[in-house]
PDB file of N, CA and C in Angstrom:
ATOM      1  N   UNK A   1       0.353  10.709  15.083  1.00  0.00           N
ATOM      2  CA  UNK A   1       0.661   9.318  15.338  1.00  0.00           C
ATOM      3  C   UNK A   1       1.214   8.693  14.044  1.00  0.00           C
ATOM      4  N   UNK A   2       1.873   7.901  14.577  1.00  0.00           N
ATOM      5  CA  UNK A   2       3.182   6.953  12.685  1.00  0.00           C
ATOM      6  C   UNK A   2       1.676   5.878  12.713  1.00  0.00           C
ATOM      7  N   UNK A   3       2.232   5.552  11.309  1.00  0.00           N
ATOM      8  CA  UNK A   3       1.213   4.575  10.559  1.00  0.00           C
ATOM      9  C   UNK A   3       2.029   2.941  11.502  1.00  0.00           C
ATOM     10  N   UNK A   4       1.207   2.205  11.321  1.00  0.00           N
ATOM     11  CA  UNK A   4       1.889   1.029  11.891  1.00  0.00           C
ATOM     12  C   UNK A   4       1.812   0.399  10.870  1.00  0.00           C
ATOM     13  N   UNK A   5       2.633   0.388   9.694  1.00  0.00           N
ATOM     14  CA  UNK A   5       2.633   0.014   8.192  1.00  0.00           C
ATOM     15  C   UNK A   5       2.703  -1.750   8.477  1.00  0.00           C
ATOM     16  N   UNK A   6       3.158  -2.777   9.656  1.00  0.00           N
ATOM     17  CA  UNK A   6       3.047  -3.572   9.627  1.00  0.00           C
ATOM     18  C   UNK A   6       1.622  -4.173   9.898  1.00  0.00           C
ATOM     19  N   UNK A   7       1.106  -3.814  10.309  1.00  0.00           N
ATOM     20  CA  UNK A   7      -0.207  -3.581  10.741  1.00  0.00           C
ATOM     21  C   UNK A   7      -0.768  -3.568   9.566  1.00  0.00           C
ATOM     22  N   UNK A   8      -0.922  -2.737   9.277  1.00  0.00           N
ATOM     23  CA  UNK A   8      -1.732  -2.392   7.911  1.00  0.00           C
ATOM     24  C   UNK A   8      -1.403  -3.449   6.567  1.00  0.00           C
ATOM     25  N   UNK A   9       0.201  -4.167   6.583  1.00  0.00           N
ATOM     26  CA  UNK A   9       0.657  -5.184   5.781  1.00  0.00           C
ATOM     27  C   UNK A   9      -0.164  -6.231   6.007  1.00  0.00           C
ATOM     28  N   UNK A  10      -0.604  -6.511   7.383  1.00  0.00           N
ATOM     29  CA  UNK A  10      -1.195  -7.687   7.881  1.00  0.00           C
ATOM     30  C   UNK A  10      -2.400  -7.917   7.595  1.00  0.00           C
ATOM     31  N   UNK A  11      -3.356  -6.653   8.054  1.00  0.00           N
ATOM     32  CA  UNK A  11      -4.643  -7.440   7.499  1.00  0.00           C
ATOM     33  C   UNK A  11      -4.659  -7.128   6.133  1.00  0.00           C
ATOM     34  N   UNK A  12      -4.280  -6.590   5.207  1.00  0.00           N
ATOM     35  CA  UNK A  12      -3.672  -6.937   3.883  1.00  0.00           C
ATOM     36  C   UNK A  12      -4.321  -8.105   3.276  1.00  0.00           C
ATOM     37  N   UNK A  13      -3.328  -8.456   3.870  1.00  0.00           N
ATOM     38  CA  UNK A  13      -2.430 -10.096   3.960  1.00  0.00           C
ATOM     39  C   UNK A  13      -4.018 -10.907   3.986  1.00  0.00           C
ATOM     40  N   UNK A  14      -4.608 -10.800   5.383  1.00  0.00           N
ATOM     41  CA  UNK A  14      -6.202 -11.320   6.058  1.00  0.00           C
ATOM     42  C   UNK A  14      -7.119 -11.095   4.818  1.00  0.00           C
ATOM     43  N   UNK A  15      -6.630 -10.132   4.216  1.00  0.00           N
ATOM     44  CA  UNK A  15      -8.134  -9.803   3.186  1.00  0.00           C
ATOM     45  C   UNK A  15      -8.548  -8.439   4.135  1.00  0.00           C
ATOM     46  N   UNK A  16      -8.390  -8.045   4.486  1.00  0.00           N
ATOM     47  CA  UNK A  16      -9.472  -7.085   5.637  1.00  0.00           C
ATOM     48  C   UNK A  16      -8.566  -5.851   4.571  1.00  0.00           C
ATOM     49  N   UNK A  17      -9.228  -5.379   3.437  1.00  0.00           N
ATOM     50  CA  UNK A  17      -8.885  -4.563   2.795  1.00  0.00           C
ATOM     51  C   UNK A  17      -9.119  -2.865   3.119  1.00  0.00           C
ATOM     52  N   UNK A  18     -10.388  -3.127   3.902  1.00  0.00           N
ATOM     53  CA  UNK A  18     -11.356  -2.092   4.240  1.00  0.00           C
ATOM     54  C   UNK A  18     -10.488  -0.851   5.504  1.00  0.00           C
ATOM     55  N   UNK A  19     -10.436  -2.553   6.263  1.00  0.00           N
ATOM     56  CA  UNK A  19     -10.086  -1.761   7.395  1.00  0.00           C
ATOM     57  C   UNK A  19      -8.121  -1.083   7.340  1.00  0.00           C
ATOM     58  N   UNK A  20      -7.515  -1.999   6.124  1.00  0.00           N
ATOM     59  CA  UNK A  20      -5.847  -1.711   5.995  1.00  0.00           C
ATOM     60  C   UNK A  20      -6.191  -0.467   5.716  1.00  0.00           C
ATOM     61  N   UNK A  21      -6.870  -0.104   4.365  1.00  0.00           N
ATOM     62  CA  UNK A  21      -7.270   1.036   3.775  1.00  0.00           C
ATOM     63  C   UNK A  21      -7.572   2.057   4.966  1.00  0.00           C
ATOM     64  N   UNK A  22      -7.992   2.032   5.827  1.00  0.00           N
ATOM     65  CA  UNK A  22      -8.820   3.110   6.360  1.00  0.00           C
ATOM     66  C   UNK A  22      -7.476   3.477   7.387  1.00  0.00           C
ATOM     67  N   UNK A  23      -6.617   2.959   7.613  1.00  0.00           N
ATOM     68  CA  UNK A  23      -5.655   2.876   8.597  1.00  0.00           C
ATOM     69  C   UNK A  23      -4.587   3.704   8.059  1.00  0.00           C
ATOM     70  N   UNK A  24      -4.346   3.471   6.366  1.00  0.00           N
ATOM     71  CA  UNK A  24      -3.164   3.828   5.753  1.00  0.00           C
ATOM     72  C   UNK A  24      -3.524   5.012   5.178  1.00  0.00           C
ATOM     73  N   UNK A  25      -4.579   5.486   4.875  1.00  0.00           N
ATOM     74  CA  UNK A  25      -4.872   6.533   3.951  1.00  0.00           C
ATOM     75  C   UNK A  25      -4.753   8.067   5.236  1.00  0.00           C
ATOM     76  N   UNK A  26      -4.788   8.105   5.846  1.00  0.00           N
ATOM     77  CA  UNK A  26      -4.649   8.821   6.856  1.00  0.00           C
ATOM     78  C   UNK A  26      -3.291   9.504   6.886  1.00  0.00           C
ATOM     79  N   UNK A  27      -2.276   8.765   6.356  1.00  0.00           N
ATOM     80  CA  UNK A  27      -0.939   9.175   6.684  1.00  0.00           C
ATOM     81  C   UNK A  27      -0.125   9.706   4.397  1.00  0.00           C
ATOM     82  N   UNK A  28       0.627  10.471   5.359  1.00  0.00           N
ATOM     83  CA  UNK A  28       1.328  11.058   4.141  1.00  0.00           C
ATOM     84  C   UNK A  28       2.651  10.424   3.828  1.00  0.00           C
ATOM     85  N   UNK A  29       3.330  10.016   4.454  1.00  0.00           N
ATOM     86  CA  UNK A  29       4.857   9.795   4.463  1.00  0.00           C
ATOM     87  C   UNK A  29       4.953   8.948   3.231  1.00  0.00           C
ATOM     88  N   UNK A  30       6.001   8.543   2.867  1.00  0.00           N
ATOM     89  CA  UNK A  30       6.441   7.786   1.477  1.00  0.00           C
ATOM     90  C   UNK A  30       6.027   6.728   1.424  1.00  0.00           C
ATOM     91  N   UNK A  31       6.155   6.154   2.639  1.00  0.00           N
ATOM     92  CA  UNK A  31       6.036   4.514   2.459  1.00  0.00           C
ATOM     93  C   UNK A  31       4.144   4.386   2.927  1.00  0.00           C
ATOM     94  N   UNK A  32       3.571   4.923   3.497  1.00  0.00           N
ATOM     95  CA  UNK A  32       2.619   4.805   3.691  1.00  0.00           C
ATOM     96  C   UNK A  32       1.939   5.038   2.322  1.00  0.00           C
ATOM     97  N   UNK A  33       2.501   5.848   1.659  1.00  0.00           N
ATOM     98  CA  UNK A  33       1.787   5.914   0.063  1.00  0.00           C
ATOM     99  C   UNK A  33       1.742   5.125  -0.940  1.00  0.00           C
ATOM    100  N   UNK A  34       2.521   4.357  -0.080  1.00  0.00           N
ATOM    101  CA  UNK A  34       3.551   3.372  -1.084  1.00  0.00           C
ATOM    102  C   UNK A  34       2.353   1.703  -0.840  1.00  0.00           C
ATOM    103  N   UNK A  35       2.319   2.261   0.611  1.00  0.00           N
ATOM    104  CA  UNK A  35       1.500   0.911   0.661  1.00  0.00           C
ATOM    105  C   UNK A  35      -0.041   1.410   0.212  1.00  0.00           C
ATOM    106  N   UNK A  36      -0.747   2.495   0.456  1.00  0.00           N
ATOM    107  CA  UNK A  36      -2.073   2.744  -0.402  1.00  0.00           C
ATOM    108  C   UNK A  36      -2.068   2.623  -1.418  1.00  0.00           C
ATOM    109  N   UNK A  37      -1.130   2.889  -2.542  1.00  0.00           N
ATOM    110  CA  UNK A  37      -0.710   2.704  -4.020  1.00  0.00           C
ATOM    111  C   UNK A  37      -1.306   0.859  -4.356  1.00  0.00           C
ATOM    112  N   UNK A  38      -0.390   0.342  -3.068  1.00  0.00           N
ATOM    113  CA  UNK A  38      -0.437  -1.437  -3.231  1.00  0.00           C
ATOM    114  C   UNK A  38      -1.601  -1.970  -3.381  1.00  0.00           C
ATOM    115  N   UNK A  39      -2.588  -1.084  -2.113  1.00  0.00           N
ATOM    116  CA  UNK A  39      -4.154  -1.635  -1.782  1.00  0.00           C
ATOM    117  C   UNK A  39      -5.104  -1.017  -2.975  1.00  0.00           C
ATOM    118  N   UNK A  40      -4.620  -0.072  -3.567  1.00  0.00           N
ATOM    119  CA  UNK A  40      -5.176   0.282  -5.174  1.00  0.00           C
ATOM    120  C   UNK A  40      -4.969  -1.041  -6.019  1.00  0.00           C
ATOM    121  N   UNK A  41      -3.889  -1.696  -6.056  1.00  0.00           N
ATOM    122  CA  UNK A  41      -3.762  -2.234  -6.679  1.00  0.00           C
ATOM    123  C   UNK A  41      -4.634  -3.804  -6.708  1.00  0.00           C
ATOM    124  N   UNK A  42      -4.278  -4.166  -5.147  1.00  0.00           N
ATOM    125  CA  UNK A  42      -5.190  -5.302  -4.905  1.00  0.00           C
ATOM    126  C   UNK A  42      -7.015  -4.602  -5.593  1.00  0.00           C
ATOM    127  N   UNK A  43      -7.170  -3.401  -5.174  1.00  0.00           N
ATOM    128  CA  UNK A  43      -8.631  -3.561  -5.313  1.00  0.00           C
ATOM    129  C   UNK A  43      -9.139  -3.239  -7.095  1.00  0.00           C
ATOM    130  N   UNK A  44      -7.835  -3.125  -7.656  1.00  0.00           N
ATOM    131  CA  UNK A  44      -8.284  -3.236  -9.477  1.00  0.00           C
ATOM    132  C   UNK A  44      -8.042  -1.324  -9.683  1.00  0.00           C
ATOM    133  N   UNK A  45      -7.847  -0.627  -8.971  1.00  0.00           N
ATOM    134  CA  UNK A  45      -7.845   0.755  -9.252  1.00  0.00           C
ATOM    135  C   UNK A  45      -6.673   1.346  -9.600  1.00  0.00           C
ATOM    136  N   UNK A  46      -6.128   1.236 -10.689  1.00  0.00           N
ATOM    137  CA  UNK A  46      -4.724   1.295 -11.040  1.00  0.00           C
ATOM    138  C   UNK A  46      -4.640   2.745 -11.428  1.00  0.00           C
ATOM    139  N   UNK A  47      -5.598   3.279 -11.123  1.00  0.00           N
ATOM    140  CA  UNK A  47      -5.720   5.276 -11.205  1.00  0.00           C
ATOM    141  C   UNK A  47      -5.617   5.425 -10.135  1.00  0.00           C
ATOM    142  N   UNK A  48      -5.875   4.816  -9.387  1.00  0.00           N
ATOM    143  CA  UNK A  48      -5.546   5.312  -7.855  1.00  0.00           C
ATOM    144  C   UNK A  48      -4.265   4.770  -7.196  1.00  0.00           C
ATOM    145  N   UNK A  49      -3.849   3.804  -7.835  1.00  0.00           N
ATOM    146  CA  UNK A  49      -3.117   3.244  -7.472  1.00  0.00           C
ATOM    147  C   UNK A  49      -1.599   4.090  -7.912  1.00  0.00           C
ATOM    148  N   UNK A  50      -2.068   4.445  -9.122  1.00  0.00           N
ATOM    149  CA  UNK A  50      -0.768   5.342  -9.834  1.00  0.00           C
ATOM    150  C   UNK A  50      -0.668   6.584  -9.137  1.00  0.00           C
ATOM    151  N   UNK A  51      -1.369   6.973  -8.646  1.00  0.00           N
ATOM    152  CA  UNK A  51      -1.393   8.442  -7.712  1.00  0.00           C
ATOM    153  C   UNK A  51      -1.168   7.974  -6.535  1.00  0.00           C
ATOM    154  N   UNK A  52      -0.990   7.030  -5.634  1.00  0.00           N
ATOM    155  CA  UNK A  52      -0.664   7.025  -4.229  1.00  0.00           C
ATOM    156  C   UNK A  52       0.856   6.371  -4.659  1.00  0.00           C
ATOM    157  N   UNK A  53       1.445   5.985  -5.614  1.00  0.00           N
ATOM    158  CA  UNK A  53       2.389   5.495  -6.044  1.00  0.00           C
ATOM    159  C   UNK A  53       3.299   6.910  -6.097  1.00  0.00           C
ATOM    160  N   UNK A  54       3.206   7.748  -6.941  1.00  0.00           N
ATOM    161  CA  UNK A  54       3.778   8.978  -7.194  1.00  0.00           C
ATOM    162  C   UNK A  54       3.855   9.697  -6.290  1.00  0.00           C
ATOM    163  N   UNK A  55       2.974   9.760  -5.226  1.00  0.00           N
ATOM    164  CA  UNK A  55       2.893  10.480  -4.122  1.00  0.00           C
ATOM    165  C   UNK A  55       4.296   9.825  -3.091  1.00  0.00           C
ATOM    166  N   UNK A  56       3.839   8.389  -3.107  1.00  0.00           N
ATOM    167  CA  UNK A  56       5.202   7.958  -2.267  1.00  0.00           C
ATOM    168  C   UNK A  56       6.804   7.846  -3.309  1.00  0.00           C
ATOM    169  N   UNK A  57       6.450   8.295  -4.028  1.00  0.00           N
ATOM    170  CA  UNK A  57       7.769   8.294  -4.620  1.00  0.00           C
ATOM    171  C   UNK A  57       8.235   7.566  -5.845  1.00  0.00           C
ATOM    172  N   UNK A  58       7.290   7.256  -6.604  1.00  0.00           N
ATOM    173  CA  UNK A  58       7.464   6.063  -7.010  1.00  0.00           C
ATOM    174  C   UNK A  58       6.735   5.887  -8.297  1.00  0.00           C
ATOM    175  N   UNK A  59       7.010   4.933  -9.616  1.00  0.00           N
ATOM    176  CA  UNK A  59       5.678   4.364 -10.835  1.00  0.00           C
ATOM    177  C   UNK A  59       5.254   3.554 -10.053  1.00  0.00           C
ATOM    178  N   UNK A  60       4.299   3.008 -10.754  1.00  0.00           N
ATOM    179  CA  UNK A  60       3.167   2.196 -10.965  1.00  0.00           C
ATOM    180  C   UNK A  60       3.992   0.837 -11.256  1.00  0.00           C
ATOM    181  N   UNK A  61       4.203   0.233  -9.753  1.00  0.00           N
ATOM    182  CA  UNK A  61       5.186  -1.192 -10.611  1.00  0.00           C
ATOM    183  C   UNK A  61       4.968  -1.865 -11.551  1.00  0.00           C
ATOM    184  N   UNK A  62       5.534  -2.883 -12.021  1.00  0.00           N
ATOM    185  CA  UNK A  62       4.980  -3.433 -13.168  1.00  0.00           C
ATOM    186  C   UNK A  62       5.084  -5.090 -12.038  1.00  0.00           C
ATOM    187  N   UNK A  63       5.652  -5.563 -11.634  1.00  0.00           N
ATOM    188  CA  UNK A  63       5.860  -6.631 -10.245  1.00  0.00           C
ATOM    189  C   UNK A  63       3.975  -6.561 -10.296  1.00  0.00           C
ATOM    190  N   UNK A  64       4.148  -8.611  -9.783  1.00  0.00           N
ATOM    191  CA  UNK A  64       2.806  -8.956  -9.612  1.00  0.00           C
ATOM    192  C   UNK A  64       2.469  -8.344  -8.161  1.00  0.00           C
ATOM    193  N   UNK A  65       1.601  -8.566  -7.652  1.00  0.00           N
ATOM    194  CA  UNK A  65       0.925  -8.043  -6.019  1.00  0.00           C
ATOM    195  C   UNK A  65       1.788  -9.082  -5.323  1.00  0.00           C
ATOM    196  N   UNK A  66       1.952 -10.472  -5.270  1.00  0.00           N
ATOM    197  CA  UNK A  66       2.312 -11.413  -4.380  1.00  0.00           C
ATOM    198  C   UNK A  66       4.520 -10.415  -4.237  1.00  0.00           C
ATOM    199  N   UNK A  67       4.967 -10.012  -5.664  1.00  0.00           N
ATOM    200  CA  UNK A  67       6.170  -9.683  -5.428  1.00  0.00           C
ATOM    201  C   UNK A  67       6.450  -8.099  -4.668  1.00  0.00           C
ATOM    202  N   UNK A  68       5.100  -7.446  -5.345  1.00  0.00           N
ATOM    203  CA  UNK A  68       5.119  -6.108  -4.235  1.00  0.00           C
ATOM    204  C   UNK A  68       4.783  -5.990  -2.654  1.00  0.00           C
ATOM    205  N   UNK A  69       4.157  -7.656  -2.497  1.00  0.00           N
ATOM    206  CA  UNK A  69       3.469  -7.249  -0.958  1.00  0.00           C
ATOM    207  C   UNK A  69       4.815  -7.412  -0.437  1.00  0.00           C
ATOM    208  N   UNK A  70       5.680  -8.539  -0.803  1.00  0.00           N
ATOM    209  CA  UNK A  70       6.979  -8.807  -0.270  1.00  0.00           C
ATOM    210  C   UNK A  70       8.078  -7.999  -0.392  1.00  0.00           C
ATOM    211  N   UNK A  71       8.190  -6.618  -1.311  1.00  0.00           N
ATOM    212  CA  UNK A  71       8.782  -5.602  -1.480  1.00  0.00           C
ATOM    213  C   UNK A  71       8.612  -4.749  -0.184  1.00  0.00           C
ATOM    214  N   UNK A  72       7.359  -4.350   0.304  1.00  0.00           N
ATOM    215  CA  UNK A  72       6.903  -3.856   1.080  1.00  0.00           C
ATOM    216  C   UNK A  72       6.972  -4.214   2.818  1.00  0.00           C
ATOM    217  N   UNK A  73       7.151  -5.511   2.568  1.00  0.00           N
ATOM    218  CA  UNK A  73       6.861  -6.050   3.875  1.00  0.00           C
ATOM    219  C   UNK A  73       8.535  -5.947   4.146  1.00  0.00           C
ATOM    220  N   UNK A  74       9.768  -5.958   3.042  1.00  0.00           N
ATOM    221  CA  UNK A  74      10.550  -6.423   3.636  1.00  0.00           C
ATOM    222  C   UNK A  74      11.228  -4.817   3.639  1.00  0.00           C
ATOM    223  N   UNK A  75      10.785  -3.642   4.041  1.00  0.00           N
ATOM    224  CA  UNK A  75      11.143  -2.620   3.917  1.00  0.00           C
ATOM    225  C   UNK A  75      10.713  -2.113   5.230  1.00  0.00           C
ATOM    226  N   UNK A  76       9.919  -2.955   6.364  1.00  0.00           N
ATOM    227  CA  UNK A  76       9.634  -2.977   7.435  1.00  0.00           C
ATOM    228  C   UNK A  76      10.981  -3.149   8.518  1.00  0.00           C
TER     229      UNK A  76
END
């Protein structure tokens, strides 16, 4: 089954960190890594965050969270 990466943007968005997390980590594809990388980031884990980053393709942005959620969302 595909990640429903908007989905997972959304409760994000809600705060419902737990449940985005549990939704996104499941999946491998780029952008799904891309968004676990993000939810590292919201939750302060920038080691984890740098490894789901690399995995989808990518550094460790240097962009605040408010400019990456909107990176992300608009790649939907």
């Amino acid at each position: 089954m595909a990640c429903d990466h908007g989905k997972v943007l959304q409760l994000a968005r809600e705060g419902n960190w737990e449940e985005s997390h549990a939704m996104v980590q499941v999946h491998g594809d780029e952008f799904s890594c891309q968004i676990h990388g993000y939810l590292h980031r919201v939750e302060g884990d920038l080691d984890n965050a740098r490894y789901w980053y690399g995995r989808g393709g990518m550094r460790l942005p240097s962009n605040t969270l408010e400019e990456e959620y909107a990176r992300l969302l608009a790649r939907l």
